[in-house]
Protein backbone atom coordinates (compact mmCIF):
# COMPACT_ATOMS: atom_id res chain seq x y z
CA UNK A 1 0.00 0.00 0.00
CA UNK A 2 1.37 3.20 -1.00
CA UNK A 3 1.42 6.01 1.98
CA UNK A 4 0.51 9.52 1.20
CA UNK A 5 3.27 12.14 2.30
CA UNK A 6 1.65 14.63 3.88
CA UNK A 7 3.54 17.74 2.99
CA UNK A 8 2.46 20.18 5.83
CA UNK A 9 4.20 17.87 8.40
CA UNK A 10 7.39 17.56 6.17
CA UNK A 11 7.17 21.31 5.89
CA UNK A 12 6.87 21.69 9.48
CA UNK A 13 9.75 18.93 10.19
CA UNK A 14 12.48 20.71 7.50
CA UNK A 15 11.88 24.04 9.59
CA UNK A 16 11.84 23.15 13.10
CA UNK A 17 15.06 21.10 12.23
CA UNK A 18 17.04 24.22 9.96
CA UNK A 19 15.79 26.55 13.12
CA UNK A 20 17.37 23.98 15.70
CA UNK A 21 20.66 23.92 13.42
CA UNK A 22 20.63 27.86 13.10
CA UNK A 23 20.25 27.72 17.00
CA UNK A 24 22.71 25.04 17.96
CA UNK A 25 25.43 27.48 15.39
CA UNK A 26 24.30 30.55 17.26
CA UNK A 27 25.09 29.09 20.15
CA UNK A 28 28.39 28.17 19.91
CA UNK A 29 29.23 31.78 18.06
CA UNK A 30 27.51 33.54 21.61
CA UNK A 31 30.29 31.38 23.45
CA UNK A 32 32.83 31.79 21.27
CA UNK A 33 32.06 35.77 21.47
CA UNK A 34 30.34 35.81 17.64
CA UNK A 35 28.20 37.98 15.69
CA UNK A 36 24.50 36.89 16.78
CA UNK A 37 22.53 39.34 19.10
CA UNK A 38 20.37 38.05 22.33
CA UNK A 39 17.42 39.31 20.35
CA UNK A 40 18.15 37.21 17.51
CA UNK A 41 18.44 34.39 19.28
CA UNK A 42 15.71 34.43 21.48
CA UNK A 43 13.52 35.30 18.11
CA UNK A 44 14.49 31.89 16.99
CA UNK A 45 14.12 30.11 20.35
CA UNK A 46 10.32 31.34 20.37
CA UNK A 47 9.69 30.64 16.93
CA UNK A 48 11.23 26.91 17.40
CA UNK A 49 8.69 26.66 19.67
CA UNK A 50 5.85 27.75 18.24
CA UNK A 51 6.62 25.86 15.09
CA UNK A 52 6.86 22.96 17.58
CA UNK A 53 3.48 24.16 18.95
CA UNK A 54 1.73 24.32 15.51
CA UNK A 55 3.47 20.70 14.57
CA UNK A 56 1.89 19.43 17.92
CA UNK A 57 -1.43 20.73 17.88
CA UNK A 58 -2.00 18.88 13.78
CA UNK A 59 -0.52 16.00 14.83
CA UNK A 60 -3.18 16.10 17.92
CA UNK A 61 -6.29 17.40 15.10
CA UNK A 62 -4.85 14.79 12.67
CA UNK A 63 -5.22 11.76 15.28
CA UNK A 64 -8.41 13.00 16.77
CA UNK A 65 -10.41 11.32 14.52
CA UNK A 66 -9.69 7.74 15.13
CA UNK A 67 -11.31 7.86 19.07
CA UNK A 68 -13.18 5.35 18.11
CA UNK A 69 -10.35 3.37 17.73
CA UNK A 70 -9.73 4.02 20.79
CA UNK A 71 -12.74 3.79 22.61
CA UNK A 72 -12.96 -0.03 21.11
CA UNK A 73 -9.20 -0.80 22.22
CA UNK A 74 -10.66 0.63 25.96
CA UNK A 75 -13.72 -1.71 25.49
CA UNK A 76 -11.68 -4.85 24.07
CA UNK A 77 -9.61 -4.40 27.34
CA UNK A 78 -12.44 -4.28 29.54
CA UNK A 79 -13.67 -7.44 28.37
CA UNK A 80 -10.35 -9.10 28.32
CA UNK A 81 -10.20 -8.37 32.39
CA UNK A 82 -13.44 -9.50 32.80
CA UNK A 83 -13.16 -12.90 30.95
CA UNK A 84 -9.55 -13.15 33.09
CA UNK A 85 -11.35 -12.57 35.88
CA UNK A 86 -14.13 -15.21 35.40
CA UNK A 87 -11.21 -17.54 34.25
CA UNK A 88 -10.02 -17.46 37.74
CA UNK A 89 -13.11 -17.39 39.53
CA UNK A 90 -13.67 -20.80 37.49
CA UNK A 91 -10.06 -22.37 38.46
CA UNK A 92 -10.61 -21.27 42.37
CA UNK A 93 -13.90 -23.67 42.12
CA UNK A 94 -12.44 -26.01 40.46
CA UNK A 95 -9.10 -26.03 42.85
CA UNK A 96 -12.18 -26.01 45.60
CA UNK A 97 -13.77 -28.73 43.97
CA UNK A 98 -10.33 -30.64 43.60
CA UNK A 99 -9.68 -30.05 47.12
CA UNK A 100 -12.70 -31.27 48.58
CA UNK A 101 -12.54 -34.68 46.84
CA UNK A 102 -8.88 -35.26 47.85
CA UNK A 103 -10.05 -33.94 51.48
CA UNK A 104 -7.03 -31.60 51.56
């Protein structure tokens, strides 16, 4: 099955990660006693993290329309305690049951 690319989350990907590497070189030039202004840099900080913010919040509206998926996984749990519970309510009778013949 061929997967669609879904270009808004590529976009989003490519400039969170150039903004990260233009932070990461700004960085080491504000040790090193380089060019870049506090201004500048914090500028990029905030927009890393709104891009991160706007990447966050699709991913989030993207997914939100599979909770049914969800809700069934929740249910199919659910049931899969209660039949293990049952299970072991029927083994302590029967354990009972064995016990009571042997006269233990």
């Amino acid at each position: 099955m061929k997967k669609k690319i879904d270009y808004f989350d590529l976009i989003m990907k490519i400039i969170i990660f150039l903004l990260g590497i233009l932070v990461i070189y700004w960085v080491i030039q504000l040790i090193f006693g380089g060019s870049p202004t506090l201004t500048q840099f914090n500028n990029s900080l905030i927009l890393i993290l709104i891009g991160l913010t706007v990447h966050l919040y699709y991913k989030i509206g993207k997914f939100s329309h599979i909770e049914n998926v969800f809700f069934k996984l929740e249910k199919n749990i659910e049931n899969s305690f209660n039949k293990t519970k049952r299970d072991m309510n029927l083994l302590k009778q029967d354990i009972s049951l064995i016990k009571k013949r042997l006269k233990i």
